[in-house]
N, C-alpha and C. Protein backbone atom coordinates (compact mmCIF):
# COMPACT_ATOMS: atom_id res chain seq x y z
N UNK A 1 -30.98 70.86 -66.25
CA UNK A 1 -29.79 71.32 -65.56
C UNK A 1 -30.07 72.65 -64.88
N UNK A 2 -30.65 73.58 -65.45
CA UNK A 2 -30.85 74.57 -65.10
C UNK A 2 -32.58 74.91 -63.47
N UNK A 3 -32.74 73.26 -63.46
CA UNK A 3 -34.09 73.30 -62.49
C UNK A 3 -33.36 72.64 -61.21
N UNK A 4 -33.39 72.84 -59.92
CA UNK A 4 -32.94 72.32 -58.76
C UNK A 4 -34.22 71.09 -58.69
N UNK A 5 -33.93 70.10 -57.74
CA UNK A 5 -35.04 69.17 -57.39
C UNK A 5 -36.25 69.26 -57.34
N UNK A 6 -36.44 70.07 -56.45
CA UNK A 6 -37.38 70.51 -56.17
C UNK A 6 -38.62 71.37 -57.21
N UNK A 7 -37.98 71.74 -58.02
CA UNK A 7 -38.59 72.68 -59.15
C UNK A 7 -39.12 71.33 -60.26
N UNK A 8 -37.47 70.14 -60.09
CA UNK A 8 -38.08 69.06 -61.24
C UNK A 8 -39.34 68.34 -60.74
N UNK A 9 -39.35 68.24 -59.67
CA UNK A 9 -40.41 66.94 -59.05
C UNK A 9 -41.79 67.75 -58.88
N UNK A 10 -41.77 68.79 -58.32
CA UNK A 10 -42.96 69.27 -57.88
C UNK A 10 -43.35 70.36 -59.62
N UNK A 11 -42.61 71.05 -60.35
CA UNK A 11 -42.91 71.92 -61.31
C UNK A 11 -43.23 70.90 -62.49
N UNK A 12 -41.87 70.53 -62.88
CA UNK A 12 -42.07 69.83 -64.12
C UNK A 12 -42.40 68.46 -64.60
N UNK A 13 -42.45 67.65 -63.65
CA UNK A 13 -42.91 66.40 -63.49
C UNK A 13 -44.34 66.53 -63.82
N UNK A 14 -45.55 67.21 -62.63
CA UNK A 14 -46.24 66.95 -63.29
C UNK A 14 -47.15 67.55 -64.35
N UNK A 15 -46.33 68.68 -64.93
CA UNK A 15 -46.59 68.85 -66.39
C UNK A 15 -46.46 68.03 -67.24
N UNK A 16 -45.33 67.19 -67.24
CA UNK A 16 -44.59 66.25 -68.51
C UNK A 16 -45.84 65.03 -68.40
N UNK A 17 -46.04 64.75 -67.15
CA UNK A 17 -47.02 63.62 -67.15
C UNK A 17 -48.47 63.53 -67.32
N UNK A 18 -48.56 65.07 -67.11
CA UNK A 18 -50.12 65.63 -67.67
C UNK A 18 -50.47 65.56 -69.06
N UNK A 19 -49.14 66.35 -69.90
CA UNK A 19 -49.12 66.07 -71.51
C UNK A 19 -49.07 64.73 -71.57
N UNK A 20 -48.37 64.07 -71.24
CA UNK A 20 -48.27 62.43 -71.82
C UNK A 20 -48.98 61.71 -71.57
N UNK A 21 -50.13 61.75 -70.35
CA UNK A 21 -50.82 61.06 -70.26
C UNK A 21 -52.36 61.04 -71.19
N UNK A 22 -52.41 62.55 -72.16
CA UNK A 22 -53.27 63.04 -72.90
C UNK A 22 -52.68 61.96 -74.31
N UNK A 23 -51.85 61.09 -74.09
CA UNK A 23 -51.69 59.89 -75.62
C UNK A 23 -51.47 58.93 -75.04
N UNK A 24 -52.27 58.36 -73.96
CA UNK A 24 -52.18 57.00 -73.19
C UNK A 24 -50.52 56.99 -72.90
N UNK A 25 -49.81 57.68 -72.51
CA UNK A 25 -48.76 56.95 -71.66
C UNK A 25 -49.44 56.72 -70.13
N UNK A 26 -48.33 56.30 -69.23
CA UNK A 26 -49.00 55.41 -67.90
C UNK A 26 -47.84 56.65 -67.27
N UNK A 27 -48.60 57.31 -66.38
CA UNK A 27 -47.54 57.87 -65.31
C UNK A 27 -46.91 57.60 -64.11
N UNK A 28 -46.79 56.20 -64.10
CA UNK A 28 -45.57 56.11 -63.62
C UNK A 28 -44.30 55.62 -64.55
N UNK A 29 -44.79 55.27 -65.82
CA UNK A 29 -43.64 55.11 -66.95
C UNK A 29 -42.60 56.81 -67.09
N UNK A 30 -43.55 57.62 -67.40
CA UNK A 30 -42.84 58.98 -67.45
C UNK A 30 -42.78 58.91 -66.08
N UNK A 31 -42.96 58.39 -65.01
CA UNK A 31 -41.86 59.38 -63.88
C UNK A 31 -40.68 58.54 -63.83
N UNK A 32 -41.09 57.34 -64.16
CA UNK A 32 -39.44 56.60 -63.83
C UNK A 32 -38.83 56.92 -64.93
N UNK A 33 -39.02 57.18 -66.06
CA UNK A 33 -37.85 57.81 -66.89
C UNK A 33 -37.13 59.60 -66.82
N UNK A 34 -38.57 60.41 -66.27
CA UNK A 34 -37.83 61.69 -65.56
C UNK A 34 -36.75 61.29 -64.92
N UNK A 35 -37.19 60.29 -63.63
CA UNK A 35 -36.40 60.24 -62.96
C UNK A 35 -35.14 59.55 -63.14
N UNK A 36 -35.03 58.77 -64.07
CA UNK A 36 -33.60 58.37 -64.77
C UNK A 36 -32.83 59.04 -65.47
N UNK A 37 -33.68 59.88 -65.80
CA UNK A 37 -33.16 61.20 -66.80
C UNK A 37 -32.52 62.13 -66.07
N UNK A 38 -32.90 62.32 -64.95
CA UNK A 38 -32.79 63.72 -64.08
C UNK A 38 -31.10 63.45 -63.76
N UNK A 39 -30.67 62.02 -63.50
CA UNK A 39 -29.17 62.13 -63.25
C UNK A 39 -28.32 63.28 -63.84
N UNK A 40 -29.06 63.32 -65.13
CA UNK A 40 -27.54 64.19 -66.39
C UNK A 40 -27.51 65.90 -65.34
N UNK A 41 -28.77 65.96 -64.95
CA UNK A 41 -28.85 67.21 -64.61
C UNK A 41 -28.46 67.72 -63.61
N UNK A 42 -29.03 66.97 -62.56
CA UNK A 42 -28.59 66.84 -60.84
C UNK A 42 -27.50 66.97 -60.69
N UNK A 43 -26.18 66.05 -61.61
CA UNK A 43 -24.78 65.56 -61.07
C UNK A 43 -23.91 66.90 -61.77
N UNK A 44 -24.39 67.73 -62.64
CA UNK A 44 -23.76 68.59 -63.14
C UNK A 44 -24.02 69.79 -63.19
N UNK A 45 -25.58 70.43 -62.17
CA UNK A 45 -26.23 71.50 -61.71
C UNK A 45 -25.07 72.47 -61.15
N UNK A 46 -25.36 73.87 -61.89
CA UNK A 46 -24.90 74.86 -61.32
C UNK A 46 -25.80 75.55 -60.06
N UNK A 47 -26.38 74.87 -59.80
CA UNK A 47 -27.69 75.02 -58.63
C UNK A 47 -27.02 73.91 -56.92
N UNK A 48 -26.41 73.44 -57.24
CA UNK A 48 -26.24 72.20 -56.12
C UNK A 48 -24.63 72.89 -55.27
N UNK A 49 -25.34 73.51 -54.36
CA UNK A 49 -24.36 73.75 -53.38
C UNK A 49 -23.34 73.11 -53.25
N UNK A 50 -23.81 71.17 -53.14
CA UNK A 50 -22.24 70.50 -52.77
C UNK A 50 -21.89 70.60 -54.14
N UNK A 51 -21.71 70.97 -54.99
CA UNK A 51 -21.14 70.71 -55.67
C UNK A 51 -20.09 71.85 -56.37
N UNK A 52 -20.32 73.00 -55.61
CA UNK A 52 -19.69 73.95 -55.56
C UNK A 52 -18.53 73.96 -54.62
N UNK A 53 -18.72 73.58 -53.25
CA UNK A 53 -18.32 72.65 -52.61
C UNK A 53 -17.20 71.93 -52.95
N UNK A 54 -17.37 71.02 -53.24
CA UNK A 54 -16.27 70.11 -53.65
C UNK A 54 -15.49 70.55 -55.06
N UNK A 55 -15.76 71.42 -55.87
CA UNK A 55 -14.74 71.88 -56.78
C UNK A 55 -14.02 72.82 -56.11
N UNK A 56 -14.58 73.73 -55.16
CA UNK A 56 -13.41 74.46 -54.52
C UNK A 56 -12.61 74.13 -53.61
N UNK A 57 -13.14 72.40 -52.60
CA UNK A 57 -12.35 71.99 -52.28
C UNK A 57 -10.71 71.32 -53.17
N UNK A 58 -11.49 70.97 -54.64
CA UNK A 58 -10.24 70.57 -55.40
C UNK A 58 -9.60 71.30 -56.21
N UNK A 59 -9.97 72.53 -56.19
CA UNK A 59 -9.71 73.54 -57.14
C UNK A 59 -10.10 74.02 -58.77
N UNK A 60 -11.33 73.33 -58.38
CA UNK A 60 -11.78 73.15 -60.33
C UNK A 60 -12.82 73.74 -60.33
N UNK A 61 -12.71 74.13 -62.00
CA UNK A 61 -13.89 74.83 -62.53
C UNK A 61 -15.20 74.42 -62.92
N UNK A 62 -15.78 74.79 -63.04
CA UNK A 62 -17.39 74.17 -62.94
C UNK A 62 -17.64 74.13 -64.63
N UNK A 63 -17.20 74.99 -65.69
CA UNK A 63 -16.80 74.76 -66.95
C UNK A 63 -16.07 73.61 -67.38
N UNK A 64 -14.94 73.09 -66.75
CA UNK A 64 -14.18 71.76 -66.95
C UNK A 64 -14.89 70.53 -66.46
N UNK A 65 -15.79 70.64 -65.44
CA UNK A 65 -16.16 69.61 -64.54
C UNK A 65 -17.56 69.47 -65.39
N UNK A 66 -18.47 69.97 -66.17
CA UNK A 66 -19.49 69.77 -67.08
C UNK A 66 -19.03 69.01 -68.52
N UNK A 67 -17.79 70.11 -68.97
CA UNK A 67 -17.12 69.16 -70.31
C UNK A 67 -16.51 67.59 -69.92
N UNK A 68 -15.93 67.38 -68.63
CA UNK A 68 -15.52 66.44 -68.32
C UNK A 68 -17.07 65.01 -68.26
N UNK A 69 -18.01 65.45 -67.19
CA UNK A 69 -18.58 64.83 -66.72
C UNK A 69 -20.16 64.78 -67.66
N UNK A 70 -20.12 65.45 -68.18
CA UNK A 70 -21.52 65.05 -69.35
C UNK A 70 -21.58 64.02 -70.23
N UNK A 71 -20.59 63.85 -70.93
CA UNK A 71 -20.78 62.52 -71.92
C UNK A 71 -20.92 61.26 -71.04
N UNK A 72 -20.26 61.34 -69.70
CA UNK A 72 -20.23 59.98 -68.88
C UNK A 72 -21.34 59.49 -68.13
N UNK A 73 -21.80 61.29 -67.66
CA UNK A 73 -23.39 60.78 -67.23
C UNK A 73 -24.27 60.59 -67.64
N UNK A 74 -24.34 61.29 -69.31
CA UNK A 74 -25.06 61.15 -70.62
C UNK A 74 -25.37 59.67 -70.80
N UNK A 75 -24.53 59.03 -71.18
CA UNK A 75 -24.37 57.77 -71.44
C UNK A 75 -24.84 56.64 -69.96
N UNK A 76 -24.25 57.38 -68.81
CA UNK A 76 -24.93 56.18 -67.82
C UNK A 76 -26.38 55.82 -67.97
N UNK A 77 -27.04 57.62 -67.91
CA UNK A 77 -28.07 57.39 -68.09
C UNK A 77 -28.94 57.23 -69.25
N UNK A 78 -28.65 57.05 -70.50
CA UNK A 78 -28.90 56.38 -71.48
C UNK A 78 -29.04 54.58 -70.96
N UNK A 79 -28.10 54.35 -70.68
CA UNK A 79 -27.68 52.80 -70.41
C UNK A 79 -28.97 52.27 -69.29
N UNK A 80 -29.24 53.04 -68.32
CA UNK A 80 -30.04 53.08 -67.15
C UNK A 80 -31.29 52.83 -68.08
N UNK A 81 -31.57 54.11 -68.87
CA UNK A 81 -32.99 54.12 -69.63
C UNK A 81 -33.17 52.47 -70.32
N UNK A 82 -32.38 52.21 -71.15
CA UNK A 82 -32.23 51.32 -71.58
C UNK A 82 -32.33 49.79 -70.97
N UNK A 83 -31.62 49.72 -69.95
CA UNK A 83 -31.79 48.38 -69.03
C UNK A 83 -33.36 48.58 -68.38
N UNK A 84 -33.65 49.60 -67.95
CA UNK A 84 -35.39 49.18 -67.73
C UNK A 84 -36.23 49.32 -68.29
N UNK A 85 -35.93 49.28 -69.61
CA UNK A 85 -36.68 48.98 -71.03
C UNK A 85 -36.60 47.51 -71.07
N UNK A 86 -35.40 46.79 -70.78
CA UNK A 86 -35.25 44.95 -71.48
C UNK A 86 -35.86 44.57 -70.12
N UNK A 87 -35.66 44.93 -68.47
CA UNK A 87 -36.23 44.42 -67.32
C UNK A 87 -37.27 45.11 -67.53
N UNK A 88 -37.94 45.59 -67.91
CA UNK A 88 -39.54 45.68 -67.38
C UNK A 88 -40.13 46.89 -66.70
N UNK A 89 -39.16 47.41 -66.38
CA UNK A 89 -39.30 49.00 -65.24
C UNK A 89 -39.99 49.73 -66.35
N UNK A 90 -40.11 50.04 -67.29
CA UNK A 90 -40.04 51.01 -68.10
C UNK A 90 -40.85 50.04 -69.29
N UNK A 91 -42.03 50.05 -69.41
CA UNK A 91 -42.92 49.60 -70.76
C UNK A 91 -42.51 50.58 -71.83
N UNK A 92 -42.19 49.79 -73.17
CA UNK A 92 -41.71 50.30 -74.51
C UNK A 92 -42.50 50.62 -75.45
């Protein structure tokens, strides 16, 4: 939450896939799960202009709009991780 795009894809990506690939994971398994992962963060970044944006277009706080919107994106992307675990995207 605290990394903009750019910092996830180019900084920490390929650290995570450097360590993991040092115990036989396959890197593109860890990037498609970064990248399924990255939803929780992206959609609720205090870093994302529009999204500053559109709470002051509606008048809301960026404190309410994280308590509101975390368990839902939590869970999508749980569900996400999960479905390309049973299809195949994602070796288990």
């Amino acid at each position: 939450m605290c990394l903009g795009t750019d910092a996830f894809y180019f900084g920490l990506l390929p650290v995570v896939v450097g360590v993991c690939s040092k115990f036989g994971i396959a890197p593109e398994a860890v990037a498609r799960v970064l990248i399924i992962a990255e939803n929780v963060g992206v959609m609720i970044s205090p870093l994302t202009p529009a999204l500053f944006l559109g709470l002051g277009m509606v008048d809301l706080d960026i404190g309410d709009r994280i308590r509101y919107s975390l368990p839902w994106i939590w869970a999508c992307s749980l569900t996400a991780i999960v479905l390309s675990v049973v299809m195949g995207v994602v070796p288990f």
